[in-house]
Protein backbone atom coordinates (compact mmCIF):
# COMPACT_ATOMS: atom_id res chain seq x y z
CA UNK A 1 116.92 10.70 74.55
CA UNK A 2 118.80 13.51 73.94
CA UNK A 3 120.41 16.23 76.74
CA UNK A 4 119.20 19.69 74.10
CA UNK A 5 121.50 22.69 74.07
CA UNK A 6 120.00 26.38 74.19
CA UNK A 7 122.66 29.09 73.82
CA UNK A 8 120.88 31.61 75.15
CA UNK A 9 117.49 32.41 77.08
CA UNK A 10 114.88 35.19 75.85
CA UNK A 11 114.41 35.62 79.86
CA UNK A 12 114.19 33.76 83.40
CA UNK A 13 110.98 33.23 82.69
CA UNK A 14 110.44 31.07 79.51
CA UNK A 15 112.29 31.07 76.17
CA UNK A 16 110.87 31.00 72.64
CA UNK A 17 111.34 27.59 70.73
CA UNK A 18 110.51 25.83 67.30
CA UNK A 19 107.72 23.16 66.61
CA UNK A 20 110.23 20.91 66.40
CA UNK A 21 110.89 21.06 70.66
CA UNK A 22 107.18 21.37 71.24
CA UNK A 23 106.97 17.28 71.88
CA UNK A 24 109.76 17.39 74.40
CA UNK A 25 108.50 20.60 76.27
CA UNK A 26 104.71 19.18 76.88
CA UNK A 27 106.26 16.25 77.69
CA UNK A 28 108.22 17.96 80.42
CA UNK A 29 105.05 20.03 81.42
CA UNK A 30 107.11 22.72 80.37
CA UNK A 31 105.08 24.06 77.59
CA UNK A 32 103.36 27.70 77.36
CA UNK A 33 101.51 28.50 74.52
CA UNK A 34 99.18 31.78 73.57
CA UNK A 35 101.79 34.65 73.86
CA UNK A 36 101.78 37.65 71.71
CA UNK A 37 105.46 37.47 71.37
CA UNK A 38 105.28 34.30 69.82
CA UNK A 39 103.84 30.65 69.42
CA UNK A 40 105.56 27.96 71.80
CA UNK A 41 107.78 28.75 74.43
CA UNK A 42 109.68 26.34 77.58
CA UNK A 43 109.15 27.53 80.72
CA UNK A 44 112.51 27.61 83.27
CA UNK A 45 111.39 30.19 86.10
CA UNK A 46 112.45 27.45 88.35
CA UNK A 47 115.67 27.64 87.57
CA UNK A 48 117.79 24.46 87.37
CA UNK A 49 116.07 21.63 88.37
CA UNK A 50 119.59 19.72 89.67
CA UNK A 51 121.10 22.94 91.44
CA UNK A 52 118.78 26.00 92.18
CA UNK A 53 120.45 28.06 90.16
CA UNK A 54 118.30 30.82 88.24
CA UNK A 55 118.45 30.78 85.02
CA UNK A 56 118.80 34.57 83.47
CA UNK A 57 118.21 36.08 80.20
CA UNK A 58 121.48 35.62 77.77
CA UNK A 59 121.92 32.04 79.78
CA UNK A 60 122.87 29.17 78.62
CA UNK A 61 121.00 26.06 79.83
CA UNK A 62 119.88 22.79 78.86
CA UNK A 63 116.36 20.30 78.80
CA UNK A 64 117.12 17.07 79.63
CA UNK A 65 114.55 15.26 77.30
CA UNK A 66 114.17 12.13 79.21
CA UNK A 67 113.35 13.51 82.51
CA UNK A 68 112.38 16.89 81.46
CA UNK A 69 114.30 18.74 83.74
CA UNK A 70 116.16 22.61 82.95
CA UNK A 71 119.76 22.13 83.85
CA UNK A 72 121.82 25.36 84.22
CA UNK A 73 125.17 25.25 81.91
CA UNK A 74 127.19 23.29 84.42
CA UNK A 75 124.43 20.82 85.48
CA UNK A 76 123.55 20.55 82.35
CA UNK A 77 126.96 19.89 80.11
CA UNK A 78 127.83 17.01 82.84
CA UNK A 79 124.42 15.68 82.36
CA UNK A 80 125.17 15.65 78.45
CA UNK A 81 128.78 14.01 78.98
CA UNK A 82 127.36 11.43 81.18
CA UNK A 83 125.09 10.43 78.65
CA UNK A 84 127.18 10.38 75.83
CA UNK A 85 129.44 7.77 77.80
């Protein structure tokens, strides 16, 4: 399963995604639906599920599909590269 890339959050709280990420967000229990400012969203208040570290608006970060977690950039890019061995 894949480690996904997002460039940037829309906050610390949750960031706006496509249909096509809704499997792997409910999956994580990461889903939020019902919003004005938009349709599906993945929740990250938590911050970096490896580290601590709070993920900010303008962030990058990463969603581990296979265990669900949000990994800041660093946590996140090793997680990728370990995969990809």
């Amino acid at each position: 399963m894949p480690v996904i890339h997002f460039e940037a959050a829309d906050a610390a709280e949750r960031t706006q995604i496509g249909e096509a990420l809704v499997t792997f967000a409910r999956s994580a229990d990461r889903l939020e639906t019902g919003r004005a400012e938009g349709k599906y969203f993945l929740t990250h208040a938590d911050g970096c599920d490896e580290g601590g570290e709070p993920i900010e608006a303008g962030d990058e970060f990463y969603l581990d599909t296979e265990t669900g977690e949000v990994l800041c950039a660093e946590h996140g890019r090793a997680r990728r590269e370990e995969r990809e061995k």
